[in-house]
Protein backbone atom coordinates (compact mmCIF):
# COMPACT_ATOMS: atom_id res chain seq x y z
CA UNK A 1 100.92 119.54 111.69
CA UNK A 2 102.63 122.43 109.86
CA UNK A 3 106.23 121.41 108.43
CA UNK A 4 109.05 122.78 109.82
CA UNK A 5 112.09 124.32 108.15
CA UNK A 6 115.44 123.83 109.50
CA UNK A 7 117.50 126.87 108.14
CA UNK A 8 121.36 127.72 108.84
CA UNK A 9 124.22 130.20 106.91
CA UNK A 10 127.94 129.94 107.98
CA UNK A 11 130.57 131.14 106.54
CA UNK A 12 133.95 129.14 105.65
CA UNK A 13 137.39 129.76 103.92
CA UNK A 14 138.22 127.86 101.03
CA UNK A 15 141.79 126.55 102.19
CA UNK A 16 142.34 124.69 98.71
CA UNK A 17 142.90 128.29 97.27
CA UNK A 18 145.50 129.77 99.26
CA UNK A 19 147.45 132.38 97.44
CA UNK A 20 151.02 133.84 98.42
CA UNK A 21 150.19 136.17 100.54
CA UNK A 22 148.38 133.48 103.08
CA UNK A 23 145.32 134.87 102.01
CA UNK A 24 141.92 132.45 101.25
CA UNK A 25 138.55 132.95 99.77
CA UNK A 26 135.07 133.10 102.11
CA UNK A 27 132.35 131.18 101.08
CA UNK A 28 129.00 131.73 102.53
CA UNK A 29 126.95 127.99 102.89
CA UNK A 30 123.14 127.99 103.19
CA UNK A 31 121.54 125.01 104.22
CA UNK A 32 117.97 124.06 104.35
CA UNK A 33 116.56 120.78 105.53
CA UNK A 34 119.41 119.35 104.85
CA UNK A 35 120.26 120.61 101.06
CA UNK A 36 122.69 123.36 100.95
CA UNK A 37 124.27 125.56 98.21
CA UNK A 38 127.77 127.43 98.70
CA UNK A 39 127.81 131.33 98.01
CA UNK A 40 131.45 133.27 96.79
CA UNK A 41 131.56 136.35 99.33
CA UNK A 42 134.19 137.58 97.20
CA UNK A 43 136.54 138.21 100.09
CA UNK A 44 139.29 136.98 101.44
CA UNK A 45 141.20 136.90 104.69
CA UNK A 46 144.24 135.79 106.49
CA UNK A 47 143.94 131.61 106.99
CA UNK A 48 145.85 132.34 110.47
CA UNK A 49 143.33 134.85 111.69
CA UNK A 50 140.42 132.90 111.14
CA UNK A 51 138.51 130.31 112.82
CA UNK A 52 135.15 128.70 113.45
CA UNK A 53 133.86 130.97 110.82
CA UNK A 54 134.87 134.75 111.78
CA UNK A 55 138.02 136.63 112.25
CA UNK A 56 139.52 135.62 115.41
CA UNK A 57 141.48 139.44 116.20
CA UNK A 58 139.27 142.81 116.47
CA UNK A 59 141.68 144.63 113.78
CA UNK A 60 140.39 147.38 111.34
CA UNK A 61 139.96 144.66 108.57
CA UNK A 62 138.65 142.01 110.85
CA UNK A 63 136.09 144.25 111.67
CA UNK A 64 135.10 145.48 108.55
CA UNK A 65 134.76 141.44 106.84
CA UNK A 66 132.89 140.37 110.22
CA UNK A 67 130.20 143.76 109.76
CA UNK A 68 130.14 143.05 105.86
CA UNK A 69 129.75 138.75 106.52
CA UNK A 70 126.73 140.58 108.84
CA UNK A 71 125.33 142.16 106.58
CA UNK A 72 125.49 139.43 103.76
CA UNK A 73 123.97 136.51 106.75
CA UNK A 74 120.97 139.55 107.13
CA UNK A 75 120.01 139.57 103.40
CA UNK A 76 119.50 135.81 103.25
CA UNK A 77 117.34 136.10 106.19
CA UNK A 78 115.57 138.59 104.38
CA UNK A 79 115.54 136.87 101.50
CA UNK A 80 113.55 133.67 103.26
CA UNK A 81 111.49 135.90 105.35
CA UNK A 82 110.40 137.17 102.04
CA UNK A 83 110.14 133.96 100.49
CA UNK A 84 107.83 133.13 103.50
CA UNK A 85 105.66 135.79 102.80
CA UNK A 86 105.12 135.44 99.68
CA UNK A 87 104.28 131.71 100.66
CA UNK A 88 107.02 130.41 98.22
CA UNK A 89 108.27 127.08 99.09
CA UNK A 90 112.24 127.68 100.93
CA UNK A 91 114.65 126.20 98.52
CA UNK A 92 118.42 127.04 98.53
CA UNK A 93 118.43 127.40 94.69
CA UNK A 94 116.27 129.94 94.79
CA UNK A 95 117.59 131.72 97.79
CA UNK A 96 121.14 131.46 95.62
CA UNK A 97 119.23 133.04 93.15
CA UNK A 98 117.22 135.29 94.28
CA UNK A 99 120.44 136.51 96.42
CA UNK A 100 122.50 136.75 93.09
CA UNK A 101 120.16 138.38 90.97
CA UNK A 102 119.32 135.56 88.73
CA UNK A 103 115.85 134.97 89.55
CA UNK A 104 113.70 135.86 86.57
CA UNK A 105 110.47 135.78 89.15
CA UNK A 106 111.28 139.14 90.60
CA UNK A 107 113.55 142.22 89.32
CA UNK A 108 115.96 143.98 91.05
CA UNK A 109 116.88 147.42 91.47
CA UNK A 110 119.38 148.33 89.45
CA UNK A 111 117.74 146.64 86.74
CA UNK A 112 114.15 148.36 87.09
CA UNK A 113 116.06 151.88 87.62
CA UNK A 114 118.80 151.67 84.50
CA UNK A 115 115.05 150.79 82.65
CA UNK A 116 113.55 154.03 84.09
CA UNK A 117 117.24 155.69 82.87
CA UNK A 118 116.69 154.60 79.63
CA UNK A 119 113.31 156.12 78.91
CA UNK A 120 114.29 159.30 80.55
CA UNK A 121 117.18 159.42 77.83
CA UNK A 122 115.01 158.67 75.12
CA UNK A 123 112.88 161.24 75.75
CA UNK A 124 115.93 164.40 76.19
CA UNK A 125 114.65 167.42 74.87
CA UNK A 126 111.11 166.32 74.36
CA UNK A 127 109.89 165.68 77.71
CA UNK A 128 113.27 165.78 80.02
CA UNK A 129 116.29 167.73 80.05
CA UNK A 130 119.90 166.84 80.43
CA UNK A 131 119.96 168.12 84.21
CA UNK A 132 117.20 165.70 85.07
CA UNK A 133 118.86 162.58 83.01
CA UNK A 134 121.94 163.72 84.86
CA UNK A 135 119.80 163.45 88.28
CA UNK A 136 118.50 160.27 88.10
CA UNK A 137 121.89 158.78 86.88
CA UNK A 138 123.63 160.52 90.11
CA UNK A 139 120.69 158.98 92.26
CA UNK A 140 121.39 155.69 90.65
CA UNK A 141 124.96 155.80 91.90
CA UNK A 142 124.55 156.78 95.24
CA UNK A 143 122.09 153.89 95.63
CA UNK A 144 124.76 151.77 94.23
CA UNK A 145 127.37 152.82 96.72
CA UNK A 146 124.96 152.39 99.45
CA UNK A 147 124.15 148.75 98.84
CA UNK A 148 127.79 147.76 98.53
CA UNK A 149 128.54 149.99 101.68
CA UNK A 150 125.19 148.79 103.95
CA UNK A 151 125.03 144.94 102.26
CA UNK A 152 127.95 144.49 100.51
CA UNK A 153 125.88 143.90 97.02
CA UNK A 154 125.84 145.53 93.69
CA UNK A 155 122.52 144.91 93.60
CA UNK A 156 118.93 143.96 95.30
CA UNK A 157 115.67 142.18 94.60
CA UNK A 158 112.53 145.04 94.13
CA UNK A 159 110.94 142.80 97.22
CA UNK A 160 113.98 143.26 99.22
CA UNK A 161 112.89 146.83 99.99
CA UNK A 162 111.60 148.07 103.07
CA UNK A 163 111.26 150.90 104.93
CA UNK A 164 114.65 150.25 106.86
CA UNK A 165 116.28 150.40 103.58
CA UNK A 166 114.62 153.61 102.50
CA UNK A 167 115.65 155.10 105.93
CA UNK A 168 119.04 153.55 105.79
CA UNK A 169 119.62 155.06 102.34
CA UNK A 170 118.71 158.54 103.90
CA UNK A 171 121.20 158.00 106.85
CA UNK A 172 124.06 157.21 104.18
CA UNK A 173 123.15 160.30 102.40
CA UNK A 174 123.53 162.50 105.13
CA UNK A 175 126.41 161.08 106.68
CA UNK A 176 128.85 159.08 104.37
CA UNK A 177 127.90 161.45 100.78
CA UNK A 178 127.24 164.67 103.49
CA UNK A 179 124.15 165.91 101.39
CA UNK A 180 122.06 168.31 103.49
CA UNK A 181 118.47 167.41 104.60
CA UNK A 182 116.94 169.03 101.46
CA UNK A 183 119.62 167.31 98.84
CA UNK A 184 119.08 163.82 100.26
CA UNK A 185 115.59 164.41 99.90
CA UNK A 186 115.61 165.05 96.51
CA UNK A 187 117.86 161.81 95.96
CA UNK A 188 114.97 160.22 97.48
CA UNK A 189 112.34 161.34 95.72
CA UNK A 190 114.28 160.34 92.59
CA UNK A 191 113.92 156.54 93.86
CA UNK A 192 110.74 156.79 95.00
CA UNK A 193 109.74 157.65 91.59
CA UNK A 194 111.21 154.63 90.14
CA UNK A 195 109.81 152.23 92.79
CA UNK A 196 106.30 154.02 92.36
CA UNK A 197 106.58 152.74 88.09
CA UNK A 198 107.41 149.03 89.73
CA UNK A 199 104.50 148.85 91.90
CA UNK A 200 102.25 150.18 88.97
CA UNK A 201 103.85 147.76 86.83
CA UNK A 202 103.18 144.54 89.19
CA UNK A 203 106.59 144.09 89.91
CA UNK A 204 106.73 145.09 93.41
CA UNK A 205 103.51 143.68 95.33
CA UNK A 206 104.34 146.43 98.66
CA UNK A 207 105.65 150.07 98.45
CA UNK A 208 108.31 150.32 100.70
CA UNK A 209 107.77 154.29 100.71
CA UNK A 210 104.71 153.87 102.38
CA UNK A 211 105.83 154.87 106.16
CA UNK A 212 108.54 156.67 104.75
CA UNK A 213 108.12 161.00 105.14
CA UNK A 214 110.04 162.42 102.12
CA UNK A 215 109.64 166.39 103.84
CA UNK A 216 110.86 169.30 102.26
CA UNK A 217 112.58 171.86 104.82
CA UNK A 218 111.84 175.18 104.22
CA UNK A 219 114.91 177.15 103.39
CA UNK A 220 116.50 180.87 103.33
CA UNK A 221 117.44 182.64 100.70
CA UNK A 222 119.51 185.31 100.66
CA UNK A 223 119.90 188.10 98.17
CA UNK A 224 121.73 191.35 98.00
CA UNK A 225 120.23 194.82 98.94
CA UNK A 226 120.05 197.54 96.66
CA UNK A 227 122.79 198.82 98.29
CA UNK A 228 125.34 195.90 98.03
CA UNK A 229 124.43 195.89 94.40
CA UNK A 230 125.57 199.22 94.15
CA UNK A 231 128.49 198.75 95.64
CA UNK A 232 129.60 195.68 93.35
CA UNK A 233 128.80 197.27 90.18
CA UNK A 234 130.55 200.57 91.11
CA UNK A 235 133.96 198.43 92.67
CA UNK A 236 137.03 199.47 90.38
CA UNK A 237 138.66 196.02 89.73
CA UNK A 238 141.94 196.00 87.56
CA UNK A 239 142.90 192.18 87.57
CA UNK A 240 141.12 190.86 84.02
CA UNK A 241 139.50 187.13 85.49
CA UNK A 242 137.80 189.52 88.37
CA UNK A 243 136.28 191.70 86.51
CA UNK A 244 134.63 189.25 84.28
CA UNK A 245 133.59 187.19 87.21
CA UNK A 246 131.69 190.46 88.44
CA UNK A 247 130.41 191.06 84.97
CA UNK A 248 128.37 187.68 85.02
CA UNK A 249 127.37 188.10 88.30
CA UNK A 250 125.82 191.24 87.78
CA UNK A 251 124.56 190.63 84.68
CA UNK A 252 122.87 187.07 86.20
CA UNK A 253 121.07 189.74 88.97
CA UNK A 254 119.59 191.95 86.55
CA UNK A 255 118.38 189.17 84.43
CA UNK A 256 118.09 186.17 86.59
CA UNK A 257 119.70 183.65 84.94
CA UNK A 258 120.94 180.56 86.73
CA UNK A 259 124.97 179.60 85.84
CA UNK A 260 123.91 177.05 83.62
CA UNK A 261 121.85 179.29 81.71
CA UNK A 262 124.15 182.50 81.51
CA UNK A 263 126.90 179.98 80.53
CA UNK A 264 124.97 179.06 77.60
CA UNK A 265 123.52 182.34 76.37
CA UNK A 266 124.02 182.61 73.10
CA UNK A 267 123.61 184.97 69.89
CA UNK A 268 120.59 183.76 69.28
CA UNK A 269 118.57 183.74 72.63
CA UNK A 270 118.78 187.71 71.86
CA UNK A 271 115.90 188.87 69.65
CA UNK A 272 113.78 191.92 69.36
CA UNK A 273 110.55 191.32 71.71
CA UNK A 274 107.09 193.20 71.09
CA UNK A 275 108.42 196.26 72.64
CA UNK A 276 110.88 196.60 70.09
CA UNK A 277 113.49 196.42 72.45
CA UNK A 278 116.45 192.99 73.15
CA UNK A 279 114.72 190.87 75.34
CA UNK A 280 116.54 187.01 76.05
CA UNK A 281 114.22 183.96 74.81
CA UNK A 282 115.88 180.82 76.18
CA UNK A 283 114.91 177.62 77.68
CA UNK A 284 116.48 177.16 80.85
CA UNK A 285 118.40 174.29 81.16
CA UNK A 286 117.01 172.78 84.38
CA UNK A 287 113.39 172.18 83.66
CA UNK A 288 113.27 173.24 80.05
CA UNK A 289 110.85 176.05 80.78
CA UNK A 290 111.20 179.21 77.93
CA UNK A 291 112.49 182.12 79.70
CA UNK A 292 111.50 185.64 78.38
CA UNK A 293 113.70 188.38 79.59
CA UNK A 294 113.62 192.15 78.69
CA UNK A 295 117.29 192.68 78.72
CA UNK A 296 117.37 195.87 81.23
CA UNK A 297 120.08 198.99 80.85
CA UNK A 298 122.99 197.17 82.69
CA UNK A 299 122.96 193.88 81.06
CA UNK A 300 122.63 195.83 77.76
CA UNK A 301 125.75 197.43 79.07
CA UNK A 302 127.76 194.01 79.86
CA UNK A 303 126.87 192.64 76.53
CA UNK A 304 127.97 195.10 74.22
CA UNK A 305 131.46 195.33 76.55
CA UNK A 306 132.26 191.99 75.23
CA UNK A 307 130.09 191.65 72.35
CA UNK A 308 133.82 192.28 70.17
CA UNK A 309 135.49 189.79 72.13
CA UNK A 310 136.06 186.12 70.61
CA UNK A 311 134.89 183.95 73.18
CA UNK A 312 134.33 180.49 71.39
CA UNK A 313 131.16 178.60 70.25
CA UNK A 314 128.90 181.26 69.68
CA UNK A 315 128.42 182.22 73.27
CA UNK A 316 127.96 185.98 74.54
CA UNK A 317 129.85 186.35 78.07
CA UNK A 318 133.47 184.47 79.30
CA UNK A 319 131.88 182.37 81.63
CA UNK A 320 134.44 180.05 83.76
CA UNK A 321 133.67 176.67 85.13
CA UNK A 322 131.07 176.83 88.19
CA UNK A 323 133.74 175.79 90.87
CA UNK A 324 136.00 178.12 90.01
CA UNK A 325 133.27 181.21 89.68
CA UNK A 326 132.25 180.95 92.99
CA UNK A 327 135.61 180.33 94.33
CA UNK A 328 135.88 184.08 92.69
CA UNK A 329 132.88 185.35 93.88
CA UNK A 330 133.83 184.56 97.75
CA UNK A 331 136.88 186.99 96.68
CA UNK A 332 134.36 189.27 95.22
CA UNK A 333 132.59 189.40 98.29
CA UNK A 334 135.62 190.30 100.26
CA UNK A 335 137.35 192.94 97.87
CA UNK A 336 133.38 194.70 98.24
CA UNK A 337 133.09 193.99 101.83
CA UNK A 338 130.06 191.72 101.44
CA UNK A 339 129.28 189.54 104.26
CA UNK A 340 127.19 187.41 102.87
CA UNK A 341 128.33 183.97 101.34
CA UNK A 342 128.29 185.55 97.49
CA UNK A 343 127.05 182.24 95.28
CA UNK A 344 125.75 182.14 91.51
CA UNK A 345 122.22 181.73 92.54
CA UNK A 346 122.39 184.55 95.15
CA UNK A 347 122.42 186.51 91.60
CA UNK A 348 118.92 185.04 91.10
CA UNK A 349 117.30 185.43 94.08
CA UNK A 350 118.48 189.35 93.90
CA UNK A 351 116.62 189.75 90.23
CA UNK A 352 113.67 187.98 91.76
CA UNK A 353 113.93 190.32 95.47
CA UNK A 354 115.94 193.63 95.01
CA UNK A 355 115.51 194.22 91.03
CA UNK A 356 112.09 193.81 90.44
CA UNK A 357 109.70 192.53 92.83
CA UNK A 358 111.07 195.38 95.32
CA UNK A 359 110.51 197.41 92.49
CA UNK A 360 107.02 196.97 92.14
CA UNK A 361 106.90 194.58 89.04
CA UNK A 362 104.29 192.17 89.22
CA UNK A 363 105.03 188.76 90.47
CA UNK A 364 103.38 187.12 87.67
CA UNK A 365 105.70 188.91 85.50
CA UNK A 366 108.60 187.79 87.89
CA UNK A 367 107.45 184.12 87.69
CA UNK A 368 107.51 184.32 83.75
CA UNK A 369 110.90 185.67 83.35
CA UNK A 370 111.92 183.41 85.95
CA UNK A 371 110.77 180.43 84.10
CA UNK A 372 109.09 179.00 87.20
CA UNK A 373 106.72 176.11 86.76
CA UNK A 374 104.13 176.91 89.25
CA UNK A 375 103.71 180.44 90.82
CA UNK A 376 103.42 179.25 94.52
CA UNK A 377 107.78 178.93 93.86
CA UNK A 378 107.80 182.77 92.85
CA UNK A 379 105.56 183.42 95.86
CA UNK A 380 108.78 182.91 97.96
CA UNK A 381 110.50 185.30 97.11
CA UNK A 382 107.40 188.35 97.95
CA UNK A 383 107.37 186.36 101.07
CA UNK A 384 111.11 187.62 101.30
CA UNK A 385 109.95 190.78 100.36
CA UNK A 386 107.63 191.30 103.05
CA UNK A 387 109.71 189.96 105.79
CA UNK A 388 111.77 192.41 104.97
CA UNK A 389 109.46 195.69 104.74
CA UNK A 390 108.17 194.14 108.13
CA UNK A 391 111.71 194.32 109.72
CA UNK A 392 112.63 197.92 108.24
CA UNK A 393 108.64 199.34 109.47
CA UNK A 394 109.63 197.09 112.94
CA UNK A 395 113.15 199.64 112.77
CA UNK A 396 111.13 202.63 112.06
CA UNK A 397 108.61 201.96 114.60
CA UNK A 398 111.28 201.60 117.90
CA UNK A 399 113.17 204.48 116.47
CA UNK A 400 109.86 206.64 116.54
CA UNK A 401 109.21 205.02 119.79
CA UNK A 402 111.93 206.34 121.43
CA UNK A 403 112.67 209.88 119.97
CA UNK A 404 108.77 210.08 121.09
């Protein structure tokens, strides 16, 4: 006959400890067959509004202790479940442990991703780049915050994941950090990543990505016409930080440099290319790709207007801080009667659209200046252009249509 487990968690307050304020410690007790251990919650509650183990009112902060005291009961039962599984004998030691972290037998999260961190950072400039490093610290965080918010930890056991965590994590995402669709995504991916190094490592027996759809949604990119380029070059502006701010801008369309990149153009990213003309040779700062620009007739033009002005640390333009630039490029939009919602990288997606592809330059030689790793990511942008000599030949034809 198969043994039987008897299995119970409570909570209690530690009245010994009673500080000034009325307030007492919670203590989580697990008991198995009899042998129990005693876990610090590290919370603590009025002694006169509790009783039998919970809050006894339905207050803000009774509420929030009886969900977290939830969600802390749920991990232990995950925590045997696993054990179960794994057909590890139940023992409240190791259920202490494993809960706390201290278990050498399996790693935990936090652990297994600062490791990933640290290669990532030993690699900068070789096979990563600062933005990425910067990623996957960000993602680390977030996951971080989640686990305090969702289990009221600071950190997990690798066999503790499932897909309820993973979907959970993409809930808290969306709703508590308010990343779009696409952004928590990416988060995602980031983790998924690291778990996918555990499981090849042995230190994770099940990937708890498996069920888990990490989908892509297709978005829109807008760009300026010819036209609305036109009109933002030719704008008379007479207050100084404006101007600049359209400067940049305009120079980013005609050479399609992201913020980051523009911001760190310096003296020598200019040299002479095989046409004997300035082209800009730079690796851009996101994936570390080496752009090569041919500097065109109106970003010659915005260089040499500051090319006698000290701005600092070898760089060519006055570029601001990003939050404030497009702060000033929603009132550039306005003072040029733009309605569209004027961004750095709608400067990007107008070299790629309205400078040259419209232009008949070959998307090859888009992708390259671009600095695109694959040329299916250029091939959005002629899909762009398509759409819209479709909807200007869809114009033409009702126009013909009815003066026929």
């Amino acid at each position: 006959m198969k043994e039987r487990n008897t299995f119970s968690v409570l909570f209690y307050q530690r009245v010994d400890k009673i500080d000034k304020k009325g307030m007492a410690p919670i203590f989580m007790r697990v008991t198995v067959n009899g042998r129990r251990v005693e876990i610090a919650t590290n919370k603590n509650f009025d002694v006169e509004r509790w009783k039998d183990g919970k809050p006894t009112d339905n207050k803000i902060d009774a509420k929030e202790l009886l969900r977290d005291l939830e969600s802390m009961k749920e991990r232990i039962n995950r925590i045997r479940r696993n054990m179960i599984d794994h057909d590890e004998m139940l023992d409240v030691k190791k259920i202490k442990e494993y809960y706390t972290g201290k278990s050498q037998k399996s790693k935990t999260v936090v652990e297994v991703f600062d490791w990933h961190n640290a290669l990532v950072k030993e690699l900068l400039d070789k096979q990563y780049s600062q933005a990425t490093y910067t990623r996957y610290l960000t993602t680390l965080s977030h996951i971080k915050e989640f686990m305090m918010n969702n289990y009221s930890v600071n950190d997990m056991r690798l066999t503790e994941l499932n897909y309820d965590f993973i979907a959970s994590f993409d809930h808290y995402l969306k709703v508590k950090r308010g990343c779009n669709h696409n952004s928590s995504m990416k988060y995602i991916k980031n983790f998924r990543k690291v778990i996918n190094l555990a499981v090849k490592h042995g230190w994770i027996d099940k990937d708890p990505f498996a069920l888990f759809k990490c989908n892509i949604l297709p978005v829109e990119r807008f760009y300026l016409t010819s036209e609305e380029l036109k009109r933002i070059e030719d704008k008379e502006i007479e207050i100084k930080r404006m101007d600049q701010v359209r400067d940049i801008f305009v120079f980013c369309c005609y050479t399609g440099l992201a913020y980051c990149d523009v911001s760190n153009l310096m003296k020598e990213h200019i040299v002479i290319g095989i046409d004997g003309l300035p082209w800009i040779n730079q690796n851009r700062e996101k994936t570390d790709i080496k752009a090569q620009i041919p500097l065109l007739p109106k970003a010659l033009e915005i260089l040499d207007k500051y090319k006698d002005i000290s701005i600092g640390t070898n760089r060519l333009l006055p570029v601001i801080a990003n939050s404030n630039y497009n702060a000033y490029l929603k009132e550039l939009a306005a003072i040029c009667e733009i309605q569209k919602n004027l961004t750095s990288h709608i400067a990007r997606h107008t070299f790629a659209t309205t400078v040259t592809l419209s232009n008949d330059v070959p998307i090859e030689s888009v992708s390259k200046m671009l600095a695109h790793k694959s040329l299916r990511t250029t091939q959005i942008y002629a899909k762009i252009v398509e759409k819209k000599v479709s909807d200007d030949m869809a114009k033409l034809r009702m126009k013909l249509g009815s003066e026929k």
